[in-house]
N, C-alpha and C. Protein backbone atom coordinates (compact mmCIF):
# COMPACT_ATOMS: atom_id res chain seq x y z
N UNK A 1 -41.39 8.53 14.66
CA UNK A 1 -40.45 7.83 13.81
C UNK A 1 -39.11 8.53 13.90
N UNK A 2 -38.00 7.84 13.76
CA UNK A 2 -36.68 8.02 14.08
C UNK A 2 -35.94 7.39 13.19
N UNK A 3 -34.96 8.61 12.72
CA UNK A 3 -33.70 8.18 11.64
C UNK A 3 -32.64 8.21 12.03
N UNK A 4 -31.84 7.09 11.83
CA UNK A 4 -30.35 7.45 12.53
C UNK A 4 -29.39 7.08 11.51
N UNK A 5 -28.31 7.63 11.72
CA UNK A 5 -27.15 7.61 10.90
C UNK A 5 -26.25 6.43 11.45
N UNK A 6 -25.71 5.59 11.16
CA UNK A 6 -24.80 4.93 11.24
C UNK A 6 -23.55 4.47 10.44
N UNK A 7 -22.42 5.19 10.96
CA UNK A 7 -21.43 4.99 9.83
C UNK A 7 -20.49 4.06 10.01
N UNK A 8 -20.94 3.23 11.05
CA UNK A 8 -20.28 1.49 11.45
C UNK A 8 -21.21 0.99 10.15
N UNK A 9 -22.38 1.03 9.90
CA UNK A 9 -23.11 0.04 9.16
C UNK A 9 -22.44 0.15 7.82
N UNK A 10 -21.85 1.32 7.20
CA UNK A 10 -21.84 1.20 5.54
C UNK A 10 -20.67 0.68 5.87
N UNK A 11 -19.61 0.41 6.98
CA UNK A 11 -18.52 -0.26 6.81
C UNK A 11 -18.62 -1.88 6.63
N UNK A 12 -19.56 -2.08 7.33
CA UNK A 12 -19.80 -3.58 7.40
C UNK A 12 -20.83 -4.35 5.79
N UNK A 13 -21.58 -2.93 5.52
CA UNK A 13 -21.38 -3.19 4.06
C UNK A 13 -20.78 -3.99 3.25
N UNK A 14 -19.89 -2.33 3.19
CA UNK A 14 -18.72 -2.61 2.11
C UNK A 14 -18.02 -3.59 2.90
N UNK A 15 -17.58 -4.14 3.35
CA UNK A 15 -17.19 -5.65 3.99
C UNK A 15 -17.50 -6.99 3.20
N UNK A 16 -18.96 -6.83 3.63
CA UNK A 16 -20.01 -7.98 2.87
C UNK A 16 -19.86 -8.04 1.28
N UNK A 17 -20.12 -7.00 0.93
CA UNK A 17 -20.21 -6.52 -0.51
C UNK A 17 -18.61 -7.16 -1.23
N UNK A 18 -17.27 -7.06 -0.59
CA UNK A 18 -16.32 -7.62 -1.04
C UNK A 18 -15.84 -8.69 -0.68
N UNK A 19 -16.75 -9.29 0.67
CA UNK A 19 -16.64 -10.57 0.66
C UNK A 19 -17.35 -11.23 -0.80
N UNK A 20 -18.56 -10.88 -0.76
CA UNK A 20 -18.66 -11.56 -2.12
C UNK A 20 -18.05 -11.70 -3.48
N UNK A 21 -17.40 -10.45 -3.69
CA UNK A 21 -16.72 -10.15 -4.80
C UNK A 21 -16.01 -11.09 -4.81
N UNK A 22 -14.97 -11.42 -3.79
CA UNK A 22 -13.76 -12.28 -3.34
C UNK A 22 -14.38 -13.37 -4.02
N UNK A 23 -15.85 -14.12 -3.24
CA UNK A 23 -15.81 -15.38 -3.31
C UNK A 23 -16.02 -15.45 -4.73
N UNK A 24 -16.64 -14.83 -5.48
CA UNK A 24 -17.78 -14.86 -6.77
C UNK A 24 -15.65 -14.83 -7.88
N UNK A 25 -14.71 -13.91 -7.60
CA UNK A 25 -13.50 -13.56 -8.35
C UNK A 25 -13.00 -15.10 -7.85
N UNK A 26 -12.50 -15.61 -7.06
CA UNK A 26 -11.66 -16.80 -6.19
C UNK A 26 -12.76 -18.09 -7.38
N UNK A 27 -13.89 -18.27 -7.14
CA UNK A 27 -14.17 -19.54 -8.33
C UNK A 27 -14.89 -19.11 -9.68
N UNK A 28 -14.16 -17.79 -10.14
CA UNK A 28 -13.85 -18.10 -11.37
C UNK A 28 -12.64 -18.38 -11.67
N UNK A 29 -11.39 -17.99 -11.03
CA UNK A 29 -10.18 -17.88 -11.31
C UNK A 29 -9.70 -19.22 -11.40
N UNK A 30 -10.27 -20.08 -10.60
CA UNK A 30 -10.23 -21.46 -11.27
C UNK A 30 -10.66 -22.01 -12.31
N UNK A 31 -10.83 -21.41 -13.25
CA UNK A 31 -11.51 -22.02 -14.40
C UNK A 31 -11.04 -21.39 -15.57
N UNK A 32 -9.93 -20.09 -14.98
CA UNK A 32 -9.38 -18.85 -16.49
C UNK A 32 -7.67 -19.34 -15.87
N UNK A 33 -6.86 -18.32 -16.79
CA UNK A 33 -5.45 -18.84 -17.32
C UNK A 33 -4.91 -17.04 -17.43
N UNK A 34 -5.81 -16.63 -17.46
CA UNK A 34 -5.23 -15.03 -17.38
C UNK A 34 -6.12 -14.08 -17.34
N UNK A 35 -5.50 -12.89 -17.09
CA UNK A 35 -6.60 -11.90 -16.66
C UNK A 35 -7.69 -11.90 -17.78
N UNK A 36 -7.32 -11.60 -18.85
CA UNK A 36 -8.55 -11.45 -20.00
C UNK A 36 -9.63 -12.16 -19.88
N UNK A 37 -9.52 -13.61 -19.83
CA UNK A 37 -9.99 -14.88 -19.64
C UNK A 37 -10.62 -14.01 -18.68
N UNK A 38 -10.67 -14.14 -17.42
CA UNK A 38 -11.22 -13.78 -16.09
C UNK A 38 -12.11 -12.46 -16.40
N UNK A 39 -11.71 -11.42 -17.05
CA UNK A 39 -12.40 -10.62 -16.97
C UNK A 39 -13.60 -10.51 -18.31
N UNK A 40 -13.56 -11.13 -19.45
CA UNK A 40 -14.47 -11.94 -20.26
C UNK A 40 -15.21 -12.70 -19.90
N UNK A 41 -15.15 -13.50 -18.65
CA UNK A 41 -16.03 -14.81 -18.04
C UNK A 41 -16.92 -13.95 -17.03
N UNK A 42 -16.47 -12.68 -16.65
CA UNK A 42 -17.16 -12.05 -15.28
C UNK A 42 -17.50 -10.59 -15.91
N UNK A 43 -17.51 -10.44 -17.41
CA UNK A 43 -18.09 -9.28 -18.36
C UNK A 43 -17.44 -8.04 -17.60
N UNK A 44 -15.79 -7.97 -17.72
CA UNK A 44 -15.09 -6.69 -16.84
C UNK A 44 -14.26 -6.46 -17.88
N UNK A 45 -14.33 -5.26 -17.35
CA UNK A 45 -12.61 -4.98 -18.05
C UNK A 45 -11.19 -4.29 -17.78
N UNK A 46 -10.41 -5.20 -18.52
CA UNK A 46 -8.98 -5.00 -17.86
C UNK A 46 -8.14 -3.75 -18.26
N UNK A 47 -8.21 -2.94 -17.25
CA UNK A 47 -7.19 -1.82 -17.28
C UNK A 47 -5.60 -1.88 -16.70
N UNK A 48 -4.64 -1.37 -17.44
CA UNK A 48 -3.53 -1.54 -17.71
C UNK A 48 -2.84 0.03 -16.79
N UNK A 49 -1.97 -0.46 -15.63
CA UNK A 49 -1.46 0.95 -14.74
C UNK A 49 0.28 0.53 -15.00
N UNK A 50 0.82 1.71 -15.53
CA UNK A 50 2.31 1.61 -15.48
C UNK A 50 2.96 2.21 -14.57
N UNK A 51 4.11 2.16 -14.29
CA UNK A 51 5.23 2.24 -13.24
C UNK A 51 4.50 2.46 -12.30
N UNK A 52 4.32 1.60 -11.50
CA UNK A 52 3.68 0.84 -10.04
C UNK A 52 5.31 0.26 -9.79
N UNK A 53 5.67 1.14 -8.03
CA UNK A 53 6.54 0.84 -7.49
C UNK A 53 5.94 0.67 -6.22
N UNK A 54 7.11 -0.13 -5.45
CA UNK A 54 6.74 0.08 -3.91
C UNK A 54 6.34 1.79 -3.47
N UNK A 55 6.82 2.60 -4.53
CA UNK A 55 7.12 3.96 -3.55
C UNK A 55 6.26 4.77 -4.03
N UNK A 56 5.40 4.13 -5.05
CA UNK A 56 4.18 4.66 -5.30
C UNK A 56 2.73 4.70 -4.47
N UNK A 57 1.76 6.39 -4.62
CA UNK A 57 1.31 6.79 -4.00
C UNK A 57 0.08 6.16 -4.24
N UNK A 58 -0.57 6.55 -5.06
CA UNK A 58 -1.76 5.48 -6.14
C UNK A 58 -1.36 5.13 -7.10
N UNK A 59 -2.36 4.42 -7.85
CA UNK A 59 -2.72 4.04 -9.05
C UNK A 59 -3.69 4.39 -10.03
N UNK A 60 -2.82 4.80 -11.34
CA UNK A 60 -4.05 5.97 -11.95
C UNK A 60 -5.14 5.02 -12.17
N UNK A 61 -6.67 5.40 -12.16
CA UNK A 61 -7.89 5.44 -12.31
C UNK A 61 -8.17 4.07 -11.10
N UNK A 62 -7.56 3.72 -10.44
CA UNK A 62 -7.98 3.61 -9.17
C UNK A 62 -8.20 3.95 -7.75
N UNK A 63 -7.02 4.69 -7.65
CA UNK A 63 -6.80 5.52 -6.83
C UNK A 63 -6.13 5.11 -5.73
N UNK A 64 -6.15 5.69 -4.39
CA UNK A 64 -4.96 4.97 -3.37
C UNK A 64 -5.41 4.28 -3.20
N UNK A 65 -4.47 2.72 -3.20
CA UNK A 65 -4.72 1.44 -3.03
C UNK A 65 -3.15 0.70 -2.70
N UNK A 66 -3.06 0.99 -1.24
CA UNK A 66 -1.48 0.44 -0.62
C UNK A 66 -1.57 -0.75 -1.20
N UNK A 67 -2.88 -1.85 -0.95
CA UNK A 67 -2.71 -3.13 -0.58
C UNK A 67 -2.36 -3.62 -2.28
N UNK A 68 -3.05 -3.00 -2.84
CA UNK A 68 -3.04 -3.53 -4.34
C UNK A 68 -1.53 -2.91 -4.74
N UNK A 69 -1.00 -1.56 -4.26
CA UNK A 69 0.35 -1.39 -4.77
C UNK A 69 1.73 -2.21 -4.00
N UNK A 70 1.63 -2.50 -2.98
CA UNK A 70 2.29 -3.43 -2.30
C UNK A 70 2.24 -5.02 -2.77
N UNK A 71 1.32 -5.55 -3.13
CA UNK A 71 0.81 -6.96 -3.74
C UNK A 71 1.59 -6.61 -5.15
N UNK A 72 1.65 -5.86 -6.28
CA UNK A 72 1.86 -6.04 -7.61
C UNK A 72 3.38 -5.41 -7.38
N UNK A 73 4.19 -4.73 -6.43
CA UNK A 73 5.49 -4.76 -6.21
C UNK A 73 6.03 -6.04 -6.05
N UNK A 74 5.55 -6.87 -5.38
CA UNK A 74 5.98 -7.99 -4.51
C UNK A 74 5.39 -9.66 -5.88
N UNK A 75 4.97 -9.01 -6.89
CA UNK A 75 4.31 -10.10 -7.59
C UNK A 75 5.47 -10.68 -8.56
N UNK A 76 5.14 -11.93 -8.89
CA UNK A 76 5.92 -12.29 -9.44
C UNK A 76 5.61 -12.40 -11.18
N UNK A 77 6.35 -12.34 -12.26
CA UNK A 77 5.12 -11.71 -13.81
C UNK A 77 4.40 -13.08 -13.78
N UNK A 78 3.40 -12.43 -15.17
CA UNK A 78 2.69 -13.83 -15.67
C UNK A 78 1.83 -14.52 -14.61
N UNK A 79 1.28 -14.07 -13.39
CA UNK A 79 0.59 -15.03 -12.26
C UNK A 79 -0.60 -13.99 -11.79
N UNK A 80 -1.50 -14.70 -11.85
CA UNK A 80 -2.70 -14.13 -11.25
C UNK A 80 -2.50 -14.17 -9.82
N UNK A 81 -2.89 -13.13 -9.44
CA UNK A 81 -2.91 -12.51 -7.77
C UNK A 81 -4.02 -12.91 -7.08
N UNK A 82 -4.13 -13.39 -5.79
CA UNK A 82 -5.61 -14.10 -5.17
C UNK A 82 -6.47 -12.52 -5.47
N UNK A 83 -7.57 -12.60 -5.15
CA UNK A 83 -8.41 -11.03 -5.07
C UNK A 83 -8.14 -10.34 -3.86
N UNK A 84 -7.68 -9.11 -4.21
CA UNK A 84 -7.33 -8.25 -3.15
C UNK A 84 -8.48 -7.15 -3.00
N UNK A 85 -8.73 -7.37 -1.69
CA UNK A 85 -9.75 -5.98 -1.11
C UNK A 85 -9.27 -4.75 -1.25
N UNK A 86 -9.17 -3.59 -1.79
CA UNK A 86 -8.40 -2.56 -1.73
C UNK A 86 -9.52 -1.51 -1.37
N UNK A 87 -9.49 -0.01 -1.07
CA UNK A 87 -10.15 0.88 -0.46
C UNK A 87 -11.01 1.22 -1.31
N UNK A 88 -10.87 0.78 -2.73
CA UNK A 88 -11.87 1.46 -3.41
C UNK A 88 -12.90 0.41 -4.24
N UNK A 89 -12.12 -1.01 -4.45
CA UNK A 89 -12.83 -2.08 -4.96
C UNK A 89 -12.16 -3.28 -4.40
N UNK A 90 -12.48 -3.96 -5.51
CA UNK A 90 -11.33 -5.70 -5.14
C UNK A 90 -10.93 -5.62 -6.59
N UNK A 91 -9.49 -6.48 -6.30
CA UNK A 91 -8.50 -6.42 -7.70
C UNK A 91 -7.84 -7.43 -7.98
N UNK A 92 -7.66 -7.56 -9.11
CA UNK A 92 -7.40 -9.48 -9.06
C UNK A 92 -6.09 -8.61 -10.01
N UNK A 93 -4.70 -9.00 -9.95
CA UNK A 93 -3.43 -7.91 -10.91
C UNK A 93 -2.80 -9.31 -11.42
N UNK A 94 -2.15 -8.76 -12.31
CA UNK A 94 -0.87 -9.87 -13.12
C UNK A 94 -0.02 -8.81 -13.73
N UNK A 95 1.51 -9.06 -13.02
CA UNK A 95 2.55 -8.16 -13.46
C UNK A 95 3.00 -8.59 -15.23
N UNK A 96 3.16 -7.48 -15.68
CA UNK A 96 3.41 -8.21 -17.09
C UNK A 96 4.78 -7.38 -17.38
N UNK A 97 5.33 -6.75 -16.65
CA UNK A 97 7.06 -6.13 -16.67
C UNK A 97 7.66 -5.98 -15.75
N UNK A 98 8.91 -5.99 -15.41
CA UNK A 98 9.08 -5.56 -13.96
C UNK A 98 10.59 -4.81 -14.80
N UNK A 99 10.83 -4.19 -13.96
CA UNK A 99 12.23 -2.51 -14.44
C UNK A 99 12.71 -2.99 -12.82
N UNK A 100 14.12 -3.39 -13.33
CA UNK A 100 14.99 -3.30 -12.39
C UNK A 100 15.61 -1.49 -12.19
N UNK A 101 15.83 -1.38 -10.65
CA UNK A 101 15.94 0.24 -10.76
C UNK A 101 17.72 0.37 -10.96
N UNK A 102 17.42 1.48 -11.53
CA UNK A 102 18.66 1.77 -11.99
C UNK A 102 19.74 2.04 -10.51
N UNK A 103 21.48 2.01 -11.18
CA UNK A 103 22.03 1.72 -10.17
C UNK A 103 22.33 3.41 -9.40
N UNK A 104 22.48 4.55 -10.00
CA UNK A 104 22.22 5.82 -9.80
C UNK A 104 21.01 5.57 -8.82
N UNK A 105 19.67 5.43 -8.76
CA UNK A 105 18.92 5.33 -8.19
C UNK A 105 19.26 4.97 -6.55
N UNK A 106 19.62 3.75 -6.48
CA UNK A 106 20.24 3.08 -5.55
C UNK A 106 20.81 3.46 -5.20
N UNK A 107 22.29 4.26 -5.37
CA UNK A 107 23.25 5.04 -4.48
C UNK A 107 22.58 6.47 -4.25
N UNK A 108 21.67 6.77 -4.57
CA UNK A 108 20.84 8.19 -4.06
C UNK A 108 20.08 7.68 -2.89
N UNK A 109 19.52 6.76 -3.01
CA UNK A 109 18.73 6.69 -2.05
C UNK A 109 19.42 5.92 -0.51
N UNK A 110 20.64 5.44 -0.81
CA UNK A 110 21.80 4.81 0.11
C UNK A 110 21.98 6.35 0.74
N UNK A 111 22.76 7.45 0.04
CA UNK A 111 22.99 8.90 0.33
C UNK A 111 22.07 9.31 1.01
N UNK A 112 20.69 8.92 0.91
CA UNK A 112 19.69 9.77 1.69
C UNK A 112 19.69 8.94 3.03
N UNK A 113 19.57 8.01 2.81
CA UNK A 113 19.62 7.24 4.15
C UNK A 113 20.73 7.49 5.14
N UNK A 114 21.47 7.34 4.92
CA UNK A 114 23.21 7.77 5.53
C UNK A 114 22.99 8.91 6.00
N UNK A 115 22.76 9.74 5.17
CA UNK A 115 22.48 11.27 5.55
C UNK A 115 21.46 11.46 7.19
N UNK A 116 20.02 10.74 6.48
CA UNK A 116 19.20 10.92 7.71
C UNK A 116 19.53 10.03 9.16
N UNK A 117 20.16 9.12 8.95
CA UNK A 117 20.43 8.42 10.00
C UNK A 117 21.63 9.03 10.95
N UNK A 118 22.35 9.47 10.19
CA UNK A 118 23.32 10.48 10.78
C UNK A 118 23.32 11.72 11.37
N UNK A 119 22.35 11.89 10.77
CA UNK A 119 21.20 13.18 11.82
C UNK A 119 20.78 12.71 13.15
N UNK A 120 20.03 11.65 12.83
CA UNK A 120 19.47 10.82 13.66
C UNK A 120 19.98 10.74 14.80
N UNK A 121 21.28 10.26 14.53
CA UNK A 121 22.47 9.39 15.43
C UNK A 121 22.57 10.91 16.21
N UNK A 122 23.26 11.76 16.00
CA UNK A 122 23.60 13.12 16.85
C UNK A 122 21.94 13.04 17.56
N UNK A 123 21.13 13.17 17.39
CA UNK A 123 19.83 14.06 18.02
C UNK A 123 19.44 12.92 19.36
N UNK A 124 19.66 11.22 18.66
CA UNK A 124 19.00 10.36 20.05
C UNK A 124 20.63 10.47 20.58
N UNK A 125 21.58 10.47 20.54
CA UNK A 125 22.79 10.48 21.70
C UNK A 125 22.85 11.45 22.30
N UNK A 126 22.36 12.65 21.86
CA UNK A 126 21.81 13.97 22.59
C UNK A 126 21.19 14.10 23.62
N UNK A 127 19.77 13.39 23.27
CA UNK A 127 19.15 13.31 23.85
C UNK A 127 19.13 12.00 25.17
N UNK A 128 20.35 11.45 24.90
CA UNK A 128 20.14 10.50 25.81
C UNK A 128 21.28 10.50 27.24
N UNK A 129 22.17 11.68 26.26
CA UNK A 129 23.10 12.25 27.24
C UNK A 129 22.21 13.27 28.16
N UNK A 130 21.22 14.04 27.81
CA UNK A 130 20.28 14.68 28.72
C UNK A 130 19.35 13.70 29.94
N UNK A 131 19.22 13.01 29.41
CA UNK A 131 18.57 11.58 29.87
C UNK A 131 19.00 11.19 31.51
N UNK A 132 20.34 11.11 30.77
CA UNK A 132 21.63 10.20 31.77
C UNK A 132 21.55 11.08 32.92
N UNK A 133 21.87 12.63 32.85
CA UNK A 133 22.35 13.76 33.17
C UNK A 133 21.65 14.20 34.13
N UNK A 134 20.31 13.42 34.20
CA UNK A 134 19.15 14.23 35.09
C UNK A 134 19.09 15.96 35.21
N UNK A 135 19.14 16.80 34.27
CA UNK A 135 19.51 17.87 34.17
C UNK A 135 18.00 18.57 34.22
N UNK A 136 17.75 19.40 35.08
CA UNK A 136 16.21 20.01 35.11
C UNK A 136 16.37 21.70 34.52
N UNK A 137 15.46 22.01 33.51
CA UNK A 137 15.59 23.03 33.38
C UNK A 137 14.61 23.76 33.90
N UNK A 138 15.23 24.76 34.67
CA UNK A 138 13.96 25.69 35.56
C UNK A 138 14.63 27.21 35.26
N UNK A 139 14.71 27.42 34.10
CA UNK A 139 15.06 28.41 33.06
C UNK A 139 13.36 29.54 33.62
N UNK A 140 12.58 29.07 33.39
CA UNK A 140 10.84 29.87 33.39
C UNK A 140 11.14 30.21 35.01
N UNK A 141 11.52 29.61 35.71
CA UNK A 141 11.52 30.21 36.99
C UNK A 141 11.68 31.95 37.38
N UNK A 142 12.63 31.65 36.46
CA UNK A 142 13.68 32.93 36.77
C UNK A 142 13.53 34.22 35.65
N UNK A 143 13.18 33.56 34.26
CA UNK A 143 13.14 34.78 33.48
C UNK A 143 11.61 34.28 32.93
């Protein structure tokens, strides 16, 4: 008798496992009006994550979840979200605030950009003047 490990299989699992979630979340959501609703009809419960930005890393007590923090950046309030697969479950979100960023914010992060691109700019024209130049260094030859 022979045991083998396969760690393709628990992927295809968890695959299956949130395909269903999807389908079982997708027709109830036709039948609720908001998260509560939805998560009362499917005996869950709704936890509440604040300042969720694009530039956020996780989400407390879920944990890293790009797809779910990218989806509730991009959401619009008041609207249930189709079910999203995320790395750690599936998540059905509804934005209920959105914080425009401040305008300080915005010119810092203009400054950083400017800054790095301007770095940038010197290092690829540098490098592309070496490029052009066909210049061989046979520096190790000699010392």
């Amino acid at each position: 008798m022979c045991s083998i490990v396969c760690p393709h299989g628990v992927f295809v699992l968890k695959e299956k496992k949130a395909e269903m979630i999807v389908d079982e979340l997708t027709a109830a959501m036709a039948e609720v009006e908001s998260l509560e609703d939805l998560a009362s009809r499917l005996n869950l419960s709704v936890s509440e994550a604040s300042d969720i930005s694009f530039n956020s890393y996780s989400i407390p007590g879920a944990g890293i979840e790009p797809a779910v923090i990218a989806t509730a950046a991009n959401s619009p309030m008041n609207l249930l979200s189709d079910p999203i697969t995320g790395t750690n479950g599936v998540y059905v979100i509804s934005v209920n605030d959105i914080q425009e960023p401040d305008s300080t914010d915005i010119e810092n992060i203009h400054t950083r950009l400017v800054s790095s691109f301007r770095v940038r700019a010197n290092y690829e024209a540098f490098e592309a003047l070496k490029k052009s130049a066909n210049i061989v260094d046979s520096r190790t030859r000699f010392y």
